[in-house]
C-alpha atoms as a PDB file:
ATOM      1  CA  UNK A   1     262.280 -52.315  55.184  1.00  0.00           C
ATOM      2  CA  UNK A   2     260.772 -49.689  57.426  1.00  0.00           C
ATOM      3  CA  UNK A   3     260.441 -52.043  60.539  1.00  0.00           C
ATOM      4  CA  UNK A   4     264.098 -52.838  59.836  1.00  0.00           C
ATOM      5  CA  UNK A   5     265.296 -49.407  59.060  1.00  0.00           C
ATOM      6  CA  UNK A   6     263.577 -47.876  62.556  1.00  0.00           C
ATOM      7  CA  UNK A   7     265.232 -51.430  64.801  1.00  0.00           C
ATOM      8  CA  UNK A   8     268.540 -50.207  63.030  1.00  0.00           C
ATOM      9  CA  UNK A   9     268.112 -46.658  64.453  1.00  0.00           C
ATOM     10  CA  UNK A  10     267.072 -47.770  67.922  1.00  0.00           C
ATOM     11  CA  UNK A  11     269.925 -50.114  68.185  1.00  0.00           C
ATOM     12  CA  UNK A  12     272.991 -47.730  67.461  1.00  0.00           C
ATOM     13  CA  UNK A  13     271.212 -45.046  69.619  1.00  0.00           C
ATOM     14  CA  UNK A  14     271.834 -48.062  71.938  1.00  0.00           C
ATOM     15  CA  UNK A  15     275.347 -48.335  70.869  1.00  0.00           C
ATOM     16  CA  UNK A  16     276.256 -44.904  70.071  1.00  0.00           C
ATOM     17  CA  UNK A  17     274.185 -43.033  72.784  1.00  0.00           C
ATOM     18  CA  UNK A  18     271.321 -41.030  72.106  1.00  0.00           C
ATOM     19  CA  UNK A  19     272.716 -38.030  71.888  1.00  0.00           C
ATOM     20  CA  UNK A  20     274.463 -38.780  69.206  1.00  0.00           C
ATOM     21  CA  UNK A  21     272.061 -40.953  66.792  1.00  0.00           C
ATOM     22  CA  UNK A  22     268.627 -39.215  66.980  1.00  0.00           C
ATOM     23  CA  UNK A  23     267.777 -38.900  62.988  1.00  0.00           C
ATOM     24  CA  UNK A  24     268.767 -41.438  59.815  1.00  0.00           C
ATOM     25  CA  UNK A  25     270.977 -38.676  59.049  1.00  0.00           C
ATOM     26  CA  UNK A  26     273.022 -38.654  62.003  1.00  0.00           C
ATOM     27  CA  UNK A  27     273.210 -42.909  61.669  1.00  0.00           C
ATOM     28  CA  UNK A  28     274.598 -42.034  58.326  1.00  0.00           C
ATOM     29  CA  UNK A  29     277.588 -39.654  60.025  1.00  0.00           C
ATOM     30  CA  UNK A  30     278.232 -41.892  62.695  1.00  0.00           C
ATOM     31  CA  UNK A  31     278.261 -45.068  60.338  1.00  0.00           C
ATOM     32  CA  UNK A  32     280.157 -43.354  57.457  1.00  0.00           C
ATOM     33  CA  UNK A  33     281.253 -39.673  58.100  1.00  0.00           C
ATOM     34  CA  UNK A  34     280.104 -36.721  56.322  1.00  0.00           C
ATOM     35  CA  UNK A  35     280.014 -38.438  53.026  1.00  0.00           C
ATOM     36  CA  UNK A  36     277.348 -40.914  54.889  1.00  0.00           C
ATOM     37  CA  UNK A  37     275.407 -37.632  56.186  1.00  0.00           C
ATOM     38  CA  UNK A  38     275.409 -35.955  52.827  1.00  0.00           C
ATOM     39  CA  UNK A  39     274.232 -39.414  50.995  1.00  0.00           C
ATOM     40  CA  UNK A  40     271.483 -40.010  54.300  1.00  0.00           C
ATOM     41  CA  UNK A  41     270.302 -36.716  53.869  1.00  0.00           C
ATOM     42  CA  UNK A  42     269.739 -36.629  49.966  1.00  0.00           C
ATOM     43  CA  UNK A  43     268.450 -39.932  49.770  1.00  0.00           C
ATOM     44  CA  UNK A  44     265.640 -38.676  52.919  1.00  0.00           C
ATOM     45  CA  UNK A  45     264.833 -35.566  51.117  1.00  0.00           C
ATOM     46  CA  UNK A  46     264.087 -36.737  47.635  1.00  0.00           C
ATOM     47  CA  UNK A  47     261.918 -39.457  49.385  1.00  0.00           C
ATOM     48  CA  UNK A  48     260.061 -36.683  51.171  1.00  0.00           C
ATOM     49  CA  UNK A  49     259.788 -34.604  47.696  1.00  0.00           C
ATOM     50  CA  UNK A  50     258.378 -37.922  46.036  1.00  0.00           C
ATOM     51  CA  UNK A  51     256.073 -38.842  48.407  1.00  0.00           C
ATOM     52  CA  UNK A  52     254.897 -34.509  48.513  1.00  0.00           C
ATOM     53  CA  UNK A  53     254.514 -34.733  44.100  1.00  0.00           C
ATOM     54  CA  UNK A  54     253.357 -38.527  44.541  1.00  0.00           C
ATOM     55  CA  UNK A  55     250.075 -36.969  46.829  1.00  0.00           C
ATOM     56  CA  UNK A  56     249.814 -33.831  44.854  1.00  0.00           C
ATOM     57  CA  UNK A  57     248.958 -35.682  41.498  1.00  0.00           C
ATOM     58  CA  UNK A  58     246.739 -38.030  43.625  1.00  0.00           C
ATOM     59  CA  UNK A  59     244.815 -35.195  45.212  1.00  0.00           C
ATOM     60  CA  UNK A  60     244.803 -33.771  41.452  1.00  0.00           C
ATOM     61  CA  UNK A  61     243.515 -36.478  39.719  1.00  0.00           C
ATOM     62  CA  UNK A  62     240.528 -36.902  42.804  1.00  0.00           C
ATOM     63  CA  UNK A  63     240.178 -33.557  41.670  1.00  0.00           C
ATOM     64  CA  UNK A  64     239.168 -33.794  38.562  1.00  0.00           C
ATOM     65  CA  UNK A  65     236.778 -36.374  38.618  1.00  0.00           C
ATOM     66  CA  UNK A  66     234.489 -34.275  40.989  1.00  0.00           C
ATOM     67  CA  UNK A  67     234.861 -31.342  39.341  1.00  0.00           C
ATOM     68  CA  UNK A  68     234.499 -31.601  35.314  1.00  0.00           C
ATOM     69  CA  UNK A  69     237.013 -30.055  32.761  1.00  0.00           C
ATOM     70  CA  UNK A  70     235.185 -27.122  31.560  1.00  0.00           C
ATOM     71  CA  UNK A  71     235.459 -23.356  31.615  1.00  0.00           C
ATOM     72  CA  UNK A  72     232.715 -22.744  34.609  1.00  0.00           C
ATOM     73  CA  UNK A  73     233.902 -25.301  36.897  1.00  0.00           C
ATOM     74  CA  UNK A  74     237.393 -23.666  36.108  1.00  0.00           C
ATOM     75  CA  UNK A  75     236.352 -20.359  36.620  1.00  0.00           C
ATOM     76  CA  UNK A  76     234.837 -21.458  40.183  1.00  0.00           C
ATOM     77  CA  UNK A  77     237.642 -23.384  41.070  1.00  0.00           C
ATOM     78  CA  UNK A  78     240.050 -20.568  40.637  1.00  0.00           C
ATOM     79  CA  UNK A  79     237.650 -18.265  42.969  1.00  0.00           C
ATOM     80  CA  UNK A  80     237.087 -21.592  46.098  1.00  0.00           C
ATOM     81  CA  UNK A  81     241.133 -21.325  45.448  1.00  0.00           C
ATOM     82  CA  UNK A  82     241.299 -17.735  46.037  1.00  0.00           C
ATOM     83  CA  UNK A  83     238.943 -18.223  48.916  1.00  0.00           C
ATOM     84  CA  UNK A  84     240.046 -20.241  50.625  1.00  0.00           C
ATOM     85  CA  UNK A  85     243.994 -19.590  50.189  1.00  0.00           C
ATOM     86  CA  UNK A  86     243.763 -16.637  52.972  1.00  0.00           C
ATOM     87  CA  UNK A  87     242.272 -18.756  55.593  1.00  0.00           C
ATOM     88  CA  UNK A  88     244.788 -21.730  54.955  1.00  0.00           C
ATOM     89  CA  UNK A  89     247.791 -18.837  55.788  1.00  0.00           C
ATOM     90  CA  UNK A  90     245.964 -17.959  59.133  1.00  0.00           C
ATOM     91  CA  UNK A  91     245.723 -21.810  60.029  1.00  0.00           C
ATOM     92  CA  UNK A  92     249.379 -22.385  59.474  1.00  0.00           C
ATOM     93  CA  UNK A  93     248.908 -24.959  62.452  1.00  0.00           C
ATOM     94  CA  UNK A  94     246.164 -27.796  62.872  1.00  0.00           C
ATOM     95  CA  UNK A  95     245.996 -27.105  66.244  1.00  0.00           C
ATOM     96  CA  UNK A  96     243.533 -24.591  65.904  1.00  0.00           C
ATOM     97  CA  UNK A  97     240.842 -26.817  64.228  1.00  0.00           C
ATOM     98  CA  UNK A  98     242.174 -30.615  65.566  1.00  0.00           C
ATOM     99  CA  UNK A  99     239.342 -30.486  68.006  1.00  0.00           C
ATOM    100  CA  UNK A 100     236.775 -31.031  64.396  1.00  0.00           C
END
């Protein structure tokens, strides 16, 4: 589905021009109006949301089998958190640490 879903895109940039077709949304507009962009769009974001809780509640469960369910680890989880919260604002890009 993906392999088909990215040839589809390539081919009406082909067709359309790629100025017009660039995103699935704008395939969606050009296909079907701004009904198609509106359905496109929904469709990609709740995908993206998915996938975002879907890694979340992996990372979580990873989680928890390194660090037990008790009040001590809690207590130093919550501090690493509060740690290490600041230095994730400053590094709001990877660029500054891709070279690790």
């Amino acid at each position: 589905l993906s392999f088909f879903s990215c040839w589809t895109l390539v081919e009406a940039q082909k067709f359309f021009g790629s100025n017009k077709v660039r995103t699935f949304s704008d395939l969606g507009y050009v296909c079907f109006g701004s009904k198609g962009y509106w359905l496109v769009s929904s469709i990609y974001f709740l995908n993206q949301a998915m996938t975002g809780v879907g890694y979340i509640l992996f990372f979580l469960t990873q989680l928890e089998s390194v660090i037990p369910n008790d009040d001590d680890h809690k207590i130093a989880l919550i501090i690493l958190i509060l740690m290490l919260t600041p230095i994730a604002c400053l590094l709001r890009s990877m660029k500054h640490i891709s070279y690790l």
